[in-house]
Protein backbone atom coordinates (compact mmCIF):
# COMPACT_ATOMS: atom_id res chain seq x y z
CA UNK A 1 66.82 103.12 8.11
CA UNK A 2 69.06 100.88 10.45
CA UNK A 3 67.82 101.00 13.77
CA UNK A 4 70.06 98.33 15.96
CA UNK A 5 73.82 99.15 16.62
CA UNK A 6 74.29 95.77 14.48
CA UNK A 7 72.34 96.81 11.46
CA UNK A 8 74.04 100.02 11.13
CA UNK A 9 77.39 98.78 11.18
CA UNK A 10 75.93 96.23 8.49
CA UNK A 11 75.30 98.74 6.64
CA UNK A 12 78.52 100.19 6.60
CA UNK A 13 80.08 96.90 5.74
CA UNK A 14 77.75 96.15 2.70
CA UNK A 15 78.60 99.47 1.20
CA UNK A 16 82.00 98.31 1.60
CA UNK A 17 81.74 95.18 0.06
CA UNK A 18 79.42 96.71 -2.93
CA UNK A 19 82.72 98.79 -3.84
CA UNK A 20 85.02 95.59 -3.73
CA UNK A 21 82.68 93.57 -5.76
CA UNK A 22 82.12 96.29 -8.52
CA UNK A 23 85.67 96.91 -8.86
CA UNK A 24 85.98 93.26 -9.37
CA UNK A 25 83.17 93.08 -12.07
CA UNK A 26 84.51 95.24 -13.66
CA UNK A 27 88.02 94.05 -13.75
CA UNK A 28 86.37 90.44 -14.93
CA UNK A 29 84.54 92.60 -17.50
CA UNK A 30 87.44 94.60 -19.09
CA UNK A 31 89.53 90.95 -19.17
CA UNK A 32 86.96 89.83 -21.39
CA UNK A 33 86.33 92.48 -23.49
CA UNK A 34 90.49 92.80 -23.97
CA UNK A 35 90.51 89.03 -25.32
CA UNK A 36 87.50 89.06 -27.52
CA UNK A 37 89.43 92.20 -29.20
CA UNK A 38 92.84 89.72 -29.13
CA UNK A 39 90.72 87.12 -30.64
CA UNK A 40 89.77 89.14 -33.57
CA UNK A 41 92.33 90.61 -34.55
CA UNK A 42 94.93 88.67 -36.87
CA UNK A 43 97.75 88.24 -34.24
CA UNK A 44 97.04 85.47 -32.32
CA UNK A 45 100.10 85.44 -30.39
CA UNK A 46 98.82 88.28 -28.61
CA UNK A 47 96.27 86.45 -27.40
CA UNK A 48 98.27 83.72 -25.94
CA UNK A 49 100.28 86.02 -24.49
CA UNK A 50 97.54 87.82 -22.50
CA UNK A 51 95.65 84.10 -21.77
CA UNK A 52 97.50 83.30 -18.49
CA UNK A 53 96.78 86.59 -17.08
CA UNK A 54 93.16 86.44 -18.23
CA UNK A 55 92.65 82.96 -16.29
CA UNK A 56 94.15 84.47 -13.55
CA UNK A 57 91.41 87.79 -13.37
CA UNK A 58 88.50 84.86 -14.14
CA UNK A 59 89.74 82.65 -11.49
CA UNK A 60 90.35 85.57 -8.81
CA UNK A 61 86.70 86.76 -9.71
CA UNK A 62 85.10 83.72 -9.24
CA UNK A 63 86.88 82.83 -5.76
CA UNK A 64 85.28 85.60 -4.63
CA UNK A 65 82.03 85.19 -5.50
CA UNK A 66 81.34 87.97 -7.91
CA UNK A 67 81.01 85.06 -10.85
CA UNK A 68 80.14 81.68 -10.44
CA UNK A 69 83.25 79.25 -10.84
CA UNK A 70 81.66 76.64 -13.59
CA UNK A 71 81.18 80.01 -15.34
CA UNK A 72 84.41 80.98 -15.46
CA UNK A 73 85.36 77.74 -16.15
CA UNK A 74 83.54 77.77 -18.55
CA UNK A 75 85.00 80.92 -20.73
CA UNK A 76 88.42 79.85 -20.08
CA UNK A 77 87.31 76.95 -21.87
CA UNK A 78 85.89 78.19 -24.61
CA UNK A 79 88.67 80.69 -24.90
CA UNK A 80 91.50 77.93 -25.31
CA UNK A 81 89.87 76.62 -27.74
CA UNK A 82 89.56 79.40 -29.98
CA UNK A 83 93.72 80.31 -29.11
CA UNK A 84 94.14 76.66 -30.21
């Protein structure tokens, strides 16, 4: 248990931030889930479509520390070159 004023209110703010950062995971995890399903299915416009917006998610995620950038990076990559 906290026992300084300070620690407590740490406390509160790192139960906080836990909430922000698993909403983000997860949003960064249903993005790529979403485009490996594009990716195997048939229709690849679909995936092109839905690429900007999946940057976008991988890009947020990583700004904000939940994901490291180069990894992110890194799938976007790899990603374009399978829409490609």
């Amino acid at each position: 248990m906290p026992n300084t004023k300070s620690a407590i209110r740490r406390v509160r703010r790192v139960k906080k931030q836990t909430r922000v950062n698993r909403i983000r995971k997860s949003k960064y995890k249903n993005a790529t889930k979403e485009m490996d399903l594009l990716l195997k299915s048939t229709d690849k416009q679909k995936a092109k479509k839905y690429f900007p917006k999946f940057q976008s998610i991988l890009m947020q995620v990583a700004k904000s520390g939940v994901i490291n950038k180069k990894t992110a990076a890194r799938k976007i990559s790899r990603v374009s070159k399978k829409i490609k």
